[in-house]
Protein backbone atom coordinates (compact mmCIF):
# COMPACT_ATOMS: atom_id res chain seq x y z
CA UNK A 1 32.22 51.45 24.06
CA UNK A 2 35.23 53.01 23.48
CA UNK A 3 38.87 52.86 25.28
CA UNK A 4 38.02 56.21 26.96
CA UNK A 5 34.71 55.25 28.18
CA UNK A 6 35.55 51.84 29.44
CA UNK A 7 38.91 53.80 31.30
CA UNK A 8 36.23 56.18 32.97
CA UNK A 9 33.75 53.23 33.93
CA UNK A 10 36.28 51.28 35.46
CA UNK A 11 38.11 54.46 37.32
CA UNK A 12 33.97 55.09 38.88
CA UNK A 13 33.68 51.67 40.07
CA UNK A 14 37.01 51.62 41.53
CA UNK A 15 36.27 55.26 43.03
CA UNK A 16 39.64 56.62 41.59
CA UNK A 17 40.24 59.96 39.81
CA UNK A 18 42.23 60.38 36.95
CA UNK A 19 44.76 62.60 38.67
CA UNK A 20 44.71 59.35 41.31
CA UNK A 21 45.61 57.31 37.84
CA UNK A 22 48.20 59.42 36.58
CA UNK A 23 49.94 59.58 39.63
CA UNK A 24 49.85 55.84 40.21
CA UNK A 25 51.57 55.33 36.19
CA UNK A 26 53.64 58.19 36.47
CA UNK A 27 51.80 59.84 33.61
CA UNK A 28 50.68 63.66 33.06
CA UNK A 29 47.02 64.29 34.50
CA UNK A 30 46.37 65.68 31.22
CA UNK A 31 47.49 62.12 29.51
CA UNK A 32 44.95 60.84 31.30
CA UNK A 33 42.13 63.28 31.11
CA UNK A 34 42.82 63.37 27.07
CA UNK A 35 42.94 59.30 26.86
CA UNK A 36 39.35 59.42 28.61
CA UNK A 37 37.88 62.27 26.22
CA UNK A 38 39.08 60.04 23.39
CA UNK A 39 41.85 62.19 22.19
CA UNK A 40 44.83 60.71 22.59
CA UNK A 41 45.33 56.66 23.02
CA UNK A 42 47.57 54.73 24.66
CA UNK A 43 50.85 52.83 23.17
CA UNK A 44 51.30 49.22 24.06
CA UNK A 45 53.73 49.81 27.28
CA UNK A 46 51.20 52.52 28.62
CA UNK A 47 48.16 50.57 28.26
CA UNK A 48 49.80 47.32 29.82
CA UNK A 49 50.36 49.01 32.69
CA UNK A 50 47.14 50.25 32.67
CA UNK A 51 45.63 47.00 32.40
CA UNK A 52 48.00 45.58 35.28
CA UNK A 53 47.32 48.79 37.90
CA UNK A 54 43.62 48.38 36.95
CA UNK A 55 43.56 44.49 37.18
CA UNK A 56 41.57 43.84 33.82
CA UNK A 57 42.87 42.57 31.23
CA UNK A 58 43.72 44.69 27.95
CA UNK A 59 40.67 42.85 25.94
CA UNK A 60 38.61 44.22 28.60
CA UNK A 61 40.06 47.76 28.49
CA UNK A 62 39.72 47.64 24.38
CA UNK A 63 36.01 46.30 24.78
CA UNK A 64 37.44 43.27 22.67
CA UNK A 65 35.46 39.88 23.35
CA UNK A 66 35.50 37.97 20.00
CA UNK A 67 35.68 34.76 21.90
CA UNK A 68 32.57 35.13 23.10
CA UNK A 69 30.59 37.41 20.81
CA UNK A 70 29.98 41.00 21.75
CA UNK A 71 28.74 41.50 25.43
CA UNK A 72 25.36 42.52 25.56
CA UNK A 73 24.19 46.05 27.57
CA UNK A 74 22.62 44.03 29.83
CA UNK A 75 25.21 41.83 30.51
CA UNK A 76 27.79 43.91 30.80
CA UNK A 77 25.16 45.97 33.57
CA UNK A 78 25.61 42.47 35.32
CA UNK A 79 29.01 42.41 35.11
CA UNK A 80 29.11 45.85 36.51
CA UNK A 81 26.64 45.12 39.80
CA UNK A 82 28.66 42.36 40.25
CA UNK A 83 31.72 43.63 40.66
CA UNK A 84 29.91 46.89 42.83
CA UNK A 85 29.41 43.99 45.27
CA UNK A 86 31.16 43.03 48.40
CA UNK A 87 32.50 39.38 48.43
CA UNK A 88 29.93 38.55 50.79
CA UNK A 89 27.32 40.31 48.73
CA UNK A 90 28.62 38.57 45.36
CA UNK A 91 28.30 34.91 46.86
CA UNK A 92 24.61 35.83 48.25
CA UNK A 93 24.01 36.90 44.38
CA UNK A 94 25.39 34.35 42.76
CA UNK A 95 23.82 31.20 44.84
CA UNK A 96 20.58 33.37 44.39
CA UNK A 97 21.30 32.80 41.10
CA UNK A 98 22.27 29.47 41.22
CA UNK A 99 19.12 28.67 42.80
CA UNK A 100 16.94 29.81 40.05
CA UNK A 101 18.93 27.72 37.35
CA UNK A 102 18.43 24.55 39.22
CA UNK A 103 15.92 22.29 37.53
């Protein structure tokens, strides 16, 4: 997945625009629109802030996860429910899953 892709996932899930984005950094909407069609990228500064307004990290944001191997589609679809969840909702889904792990 690229930068742009992962930027407009996580704006989506977080029910932001990129005008909402680019007003929140301080940066042009079409900065924005251009770093989501994969035209332009960010520098270091810009995509820290990014990160930080966004509250991912920058491996997350760069789809970089050598630590742990490269995230499966259907984990990251998880990962993406999971955070669609309320907290209440998230604790009912994870002792659900809890409960199915237990021997």
């Amino acid at each position: 997945m690229t930068f742009g892709q992962k930027l407009q996932l996580i704006l989506e899930e977080r029910e932001l625009s990129q005008k909402q984005l680019a007003n929140d950094l301080n940066l042009h909407d079409s900065t924005v629109r251009n770093y989501v069609r994969g035209l332009r990228e960010p520098d270091f500064a810009t995509l820290k802030l990014i990160a930080e307004h966004l509250e991912v990290s920058i491996d997350y944001l760069l789809s970089f996860s050598k630590p742990f191997g490269p995230i499966t589609q259907e984990e990251f679809d998880f990962l993406r429910t999971l955070r669609q969840l309320t907290p209440e909702q998230r604790q009912v889904y994870l002792r659900q899953g809890k409960a199915f792990f237990k021997k």
